[in-house]
C-alpha atoms as a PDB file:
ATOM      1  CA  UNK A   1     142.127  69.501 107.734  1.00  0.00           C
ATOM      2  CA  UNK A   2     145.238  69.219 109.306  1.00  0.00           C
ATOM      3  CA  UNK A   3     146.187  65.931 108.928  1.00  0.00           C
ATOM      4  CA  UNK A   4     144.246  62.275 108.115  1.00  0.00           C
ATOM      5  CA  UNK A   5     146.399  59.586 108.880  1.00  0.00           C
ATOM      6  CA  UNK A   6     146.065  55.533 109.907  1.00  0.00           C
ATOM      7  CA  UNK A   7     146.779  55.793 113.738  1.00  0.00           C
ATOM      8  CA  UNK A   8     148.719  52.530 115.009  1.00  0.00           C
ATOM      9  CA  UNK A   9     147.192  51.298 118.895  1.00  0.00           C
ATOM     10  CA  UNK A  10     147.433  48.529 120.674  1.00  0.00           C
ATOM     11  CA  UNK A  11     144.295  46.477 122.591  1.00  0.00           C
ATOM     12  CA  UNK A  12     143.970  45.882 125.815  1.00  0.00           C
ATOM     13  CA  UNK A  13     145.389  42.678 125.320  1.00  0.00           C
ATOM     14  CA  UNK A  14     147.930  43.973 123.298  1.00  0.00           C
ATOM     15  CA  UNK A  15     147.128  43.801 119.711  1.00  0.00           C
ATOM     16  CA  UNK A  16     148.346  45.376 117.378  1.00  0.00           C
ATOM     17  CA  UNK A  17     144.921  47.806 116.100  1.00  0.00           C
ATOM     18  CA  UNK A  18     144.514  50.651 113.909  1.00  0.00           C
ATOM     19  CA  UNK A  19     142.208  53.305 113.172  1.00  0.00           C
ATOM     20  CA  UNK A  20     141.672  56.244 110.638  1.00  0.00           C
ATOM     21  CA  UNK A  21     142.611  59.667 112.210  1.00  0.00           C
ATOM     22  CA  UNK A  22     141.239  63.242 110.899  1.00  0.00           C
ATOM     23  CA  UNK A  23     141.939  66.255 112.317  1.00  0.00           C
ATOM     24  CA  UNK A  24     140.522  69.412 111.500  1.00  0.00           C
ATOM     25  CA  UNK A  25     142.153  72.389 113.589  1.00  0.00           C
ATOM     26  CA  UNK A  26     139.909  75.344 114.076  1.00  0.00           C
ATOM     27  CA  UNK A  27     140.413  78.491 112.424  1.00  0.00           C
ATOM     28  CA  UNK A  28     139.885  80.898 115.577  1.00  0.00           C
ATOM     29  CA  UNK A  29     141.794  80.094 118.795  1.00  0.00           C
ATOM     30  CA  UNK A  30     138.551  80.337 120.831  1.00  0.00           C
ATOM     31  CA  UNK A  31     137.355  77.063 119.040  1.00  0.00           C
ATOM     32  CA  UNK A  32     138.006  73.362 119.363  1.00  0.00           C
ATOM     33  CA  UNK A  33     139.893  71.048 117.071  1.00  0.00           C
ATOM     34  CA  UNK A  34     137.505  68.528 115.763  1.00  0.00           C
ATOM     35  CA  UNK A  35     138.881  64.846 115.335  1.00  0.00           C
ATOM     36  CA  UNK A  36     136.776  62.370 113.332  1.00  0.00           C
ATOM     37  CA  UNK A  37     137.907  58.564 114.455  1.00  0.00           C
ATOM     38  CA  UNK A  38     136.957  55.974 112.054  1.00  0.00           C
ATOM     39  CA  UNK A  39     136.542  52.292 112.521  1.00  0.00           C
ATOM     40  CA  UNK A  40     138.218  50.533 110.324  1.00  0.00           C
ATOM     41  CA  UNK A  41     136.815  46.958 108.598  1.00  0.00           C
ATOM     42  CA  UNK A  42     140.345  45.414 108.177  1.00  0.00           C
ATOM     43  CA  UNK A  43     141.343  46.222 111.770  1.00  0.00           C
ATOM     44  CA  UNK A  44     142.768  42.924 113.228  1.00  0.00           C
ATOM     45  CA  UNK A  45     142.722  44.104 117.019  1.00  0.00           C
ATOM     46  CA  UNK A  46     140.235  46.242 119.447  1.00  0.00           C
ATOM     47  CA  UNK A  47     137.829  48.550 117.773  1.00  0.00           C
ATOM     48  CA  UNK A  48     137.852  51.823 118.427  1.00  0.00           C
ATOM     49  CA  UNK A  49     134.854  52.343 120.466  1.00  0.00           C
ATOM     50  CA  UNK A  50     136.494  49.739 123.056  1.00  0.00           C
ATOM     51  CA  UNK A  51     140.457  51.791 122.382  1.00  0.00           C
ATOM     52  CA  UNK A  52     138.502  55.667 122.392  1.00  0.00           C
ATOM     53  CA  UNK A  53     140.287  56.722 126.011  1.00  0.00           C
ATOM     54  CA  UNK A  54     144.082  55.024 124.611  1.00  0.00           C
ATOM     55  CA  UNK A  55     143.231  56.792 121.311  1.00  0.00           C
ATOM     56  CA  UNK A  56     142.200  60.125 122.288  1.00  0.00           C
ATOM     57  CA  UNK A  57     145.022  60.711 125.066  1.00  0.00           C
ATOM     58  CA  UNK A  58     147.363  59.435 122.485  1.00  0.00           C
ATOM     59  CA  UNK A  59     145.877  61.918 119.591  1.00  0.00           C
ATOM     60  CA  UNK A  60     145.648  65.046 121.962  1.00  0.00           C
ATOM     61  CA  UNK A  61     149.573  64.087 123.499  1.00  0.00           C
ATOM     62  CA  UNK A  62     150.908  63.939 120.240  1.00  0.00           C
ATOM     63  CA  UNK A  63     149.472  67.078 118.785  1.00  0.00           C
ATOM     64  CA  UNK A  64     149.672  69.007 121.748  1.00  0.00           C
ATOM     65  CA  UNK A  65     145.971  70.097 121.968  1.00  0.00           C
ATOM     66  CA  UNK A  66     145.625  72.810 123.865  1.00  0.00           C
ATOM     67  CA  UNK A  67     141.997  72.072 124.659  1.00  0.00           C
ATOM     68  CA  UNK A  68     139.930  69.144 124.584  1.00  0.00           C
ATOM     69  CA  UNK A  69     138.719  68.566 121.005  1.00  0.00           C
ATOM     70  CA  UNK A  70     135.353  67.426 119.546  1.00  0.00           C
ATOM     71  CA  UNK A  71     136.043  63.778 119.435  1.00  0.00           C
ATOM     72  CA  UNK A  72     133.903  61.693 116.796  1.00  0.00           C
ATOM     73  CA  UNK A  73     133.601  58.391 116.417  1.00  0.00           C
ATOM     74  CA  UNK A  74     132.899  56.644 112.822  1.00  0.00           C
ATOM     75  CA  UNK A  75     131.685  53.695 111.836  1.00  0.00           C
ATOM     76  CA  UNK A  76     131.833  52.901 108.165  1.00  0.00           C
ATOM     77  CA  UNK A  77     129.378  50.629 106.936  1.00  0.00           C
ATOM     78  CA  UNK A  78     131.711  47.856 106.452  1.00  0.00           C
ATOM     79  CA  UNK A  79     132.078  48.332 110.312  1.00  0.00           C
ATOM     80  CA  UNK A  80     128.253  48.025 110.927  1.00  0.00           C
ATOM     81  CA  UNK A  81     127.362  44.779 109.631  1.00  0.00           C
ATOM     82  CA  UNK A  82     125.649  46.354 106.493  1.00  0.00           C
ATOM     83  CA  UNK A  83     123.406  49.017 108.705  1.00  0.00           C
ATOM     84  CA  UNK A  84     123.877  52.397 108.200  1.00  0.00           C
ATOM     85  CA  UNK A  85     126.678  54.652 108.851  1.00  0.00           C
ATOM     86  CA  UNK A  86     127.129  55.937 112.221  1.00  0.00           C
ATOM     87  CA  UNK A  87     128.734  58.943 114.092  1.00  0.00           C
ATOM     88  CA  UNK A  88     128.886  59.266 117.426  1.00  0.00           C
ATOM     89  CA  UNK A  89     130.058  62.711 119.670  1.00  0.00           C
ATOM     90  CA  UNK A  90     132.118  61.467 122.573  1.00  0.00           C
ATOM     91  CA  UNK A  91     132.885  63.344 125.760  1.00  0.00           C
ATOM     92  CA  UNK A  92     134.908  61.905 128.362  1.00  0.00           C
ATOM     93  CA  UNK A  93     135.015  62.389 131.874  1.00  0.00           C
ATOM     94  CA  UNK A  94     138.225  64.429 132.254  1.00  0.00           C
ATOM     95  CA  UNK A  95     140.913  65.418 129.125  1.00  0.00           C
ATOM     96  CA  UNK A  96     144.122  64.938 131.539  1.00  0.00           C
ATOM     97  CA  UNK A  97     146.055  63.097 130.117  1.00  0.00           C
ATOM     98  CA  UNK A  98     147.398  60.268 132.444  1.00  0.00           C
ATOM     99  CA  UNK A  99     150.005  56.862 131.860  1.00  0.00           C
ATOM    100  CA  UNK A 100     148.405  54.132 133.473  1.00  0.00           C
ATOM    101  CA  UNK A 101     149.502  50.591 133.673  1.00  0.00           C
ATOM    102  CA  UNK A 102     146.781  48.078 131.773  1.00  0.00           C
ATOM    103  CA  UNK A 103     147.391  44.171 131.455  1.00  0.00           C
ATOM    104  CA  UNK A 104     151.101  44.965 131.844  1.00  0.00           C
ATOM    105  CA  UNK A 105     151.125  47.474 129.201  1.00  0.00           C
ATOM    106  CA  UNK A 106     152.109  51.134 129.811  1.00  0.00           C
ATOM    107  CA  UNK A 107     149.446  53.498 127.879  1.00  0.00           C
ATOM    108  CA  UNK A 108     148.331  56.915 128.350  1.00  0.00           C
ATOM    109  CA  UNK A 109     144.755  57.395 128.703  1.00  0.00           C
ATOM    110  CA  UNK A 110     141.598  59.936 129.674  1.00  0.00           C
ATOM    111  CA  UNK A 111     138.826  59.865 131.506  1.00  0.00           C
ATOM    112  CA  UNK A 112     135.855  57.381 130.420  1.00  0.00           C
ATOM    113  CA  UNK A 113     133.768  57.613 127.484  1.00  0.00           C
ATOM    114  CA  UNK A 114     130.300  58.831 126.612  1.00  0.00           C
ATOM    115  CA  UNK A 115     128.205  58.802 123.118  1.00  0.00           C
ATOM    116  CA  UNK A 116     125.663  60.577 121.775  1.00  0.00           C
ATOM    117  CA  UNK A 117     124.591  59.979 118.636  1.00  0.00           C
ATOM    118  CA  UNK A 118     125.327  62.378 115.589  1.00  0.00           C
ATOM    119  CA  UNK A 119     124.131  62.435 111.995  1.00  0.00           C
ATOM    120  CA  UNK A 120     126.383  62.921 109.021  1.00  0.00           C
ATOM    121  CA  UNK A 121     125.353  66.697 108.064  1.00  0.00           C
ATOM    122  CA  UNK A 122     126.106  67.896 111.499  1.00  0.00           C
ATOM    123  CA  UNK A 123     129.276  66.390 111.336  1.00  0.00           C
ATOM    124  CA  UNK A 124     129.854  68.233 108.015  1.00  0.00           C
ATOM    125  CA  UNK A 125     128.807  71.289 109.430  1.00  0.00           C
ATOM    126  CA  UNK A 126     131.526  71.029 112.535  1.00  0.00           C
ATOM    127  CA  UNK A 127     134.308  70.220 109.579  1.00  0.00           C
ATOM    128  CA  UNK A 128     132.775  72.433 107.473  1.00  0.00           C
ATOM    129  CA  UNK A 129     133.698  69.925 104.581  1.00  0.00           C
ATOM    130  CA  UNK A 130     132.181  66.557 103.622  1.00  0.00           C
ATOM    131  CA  UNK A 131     132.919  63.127 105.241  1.00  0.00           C
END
């Protein structure tokens, strides 16, 4: 793991959110980082589901990906109304990342989001650690 950190975002309507960050970098340059993205249940703003195109451009400028990682969304189960867990792989249209003016707001974002769902030991095996 390279880092696990609470990442600061605002909404589309300009709340202040915030989600947990954890990025794993791969040990062979041929592979992908992986970043797990987790919901958090005191988050006062957008979730990260609705924030994942803000969040990843922001994650992948900032770190300086070189190519587009595994992005996975978490939701705890404080997030899920007292389901289960859930994971989610999201790929997105296109990994440029692009400033774009929303609601007033500068933000940098990528292309739109899709999910498949993703159980927990798979997502252990891509980390190659527990989550």
């Amino acid at each position: 793991m390279a880092t696990d950190y609470i990442h600061p975002y605002e909404g589309a309507v300009g709340v202040r959110s915030r989600c947990r960050i954890r990025l794993y970098l791969p040990y062979e340059d041929t592979d992908a980082a992986v970043v797990i993205c987790s919901e958090l249940p005191d988050n006062p703003g957008a979730s990260a589901t609705k924030a994942a195109e803000q969040i990843a451009a922001e994650v992948i400028a900032h770190f300086w990906l070189p190519s587009p990682p595994v992005w996975i969304e978490h939701r705890q189960l404080e997030t899920t109304d007292g389901e289960q867990e859930a994971f989610d792989l999201v790929t997105f249209a296109h990994y440029e990342v692009q400033k774009i003016f929303r609601n007033g707001i500068l933000r940098k974002e990528i292309g739109a989001a899709s999910r498949k769902p993703l159980d927990q030991r798979t997502v252990e095996m891509l980390v190659g650690r527990g989550v």
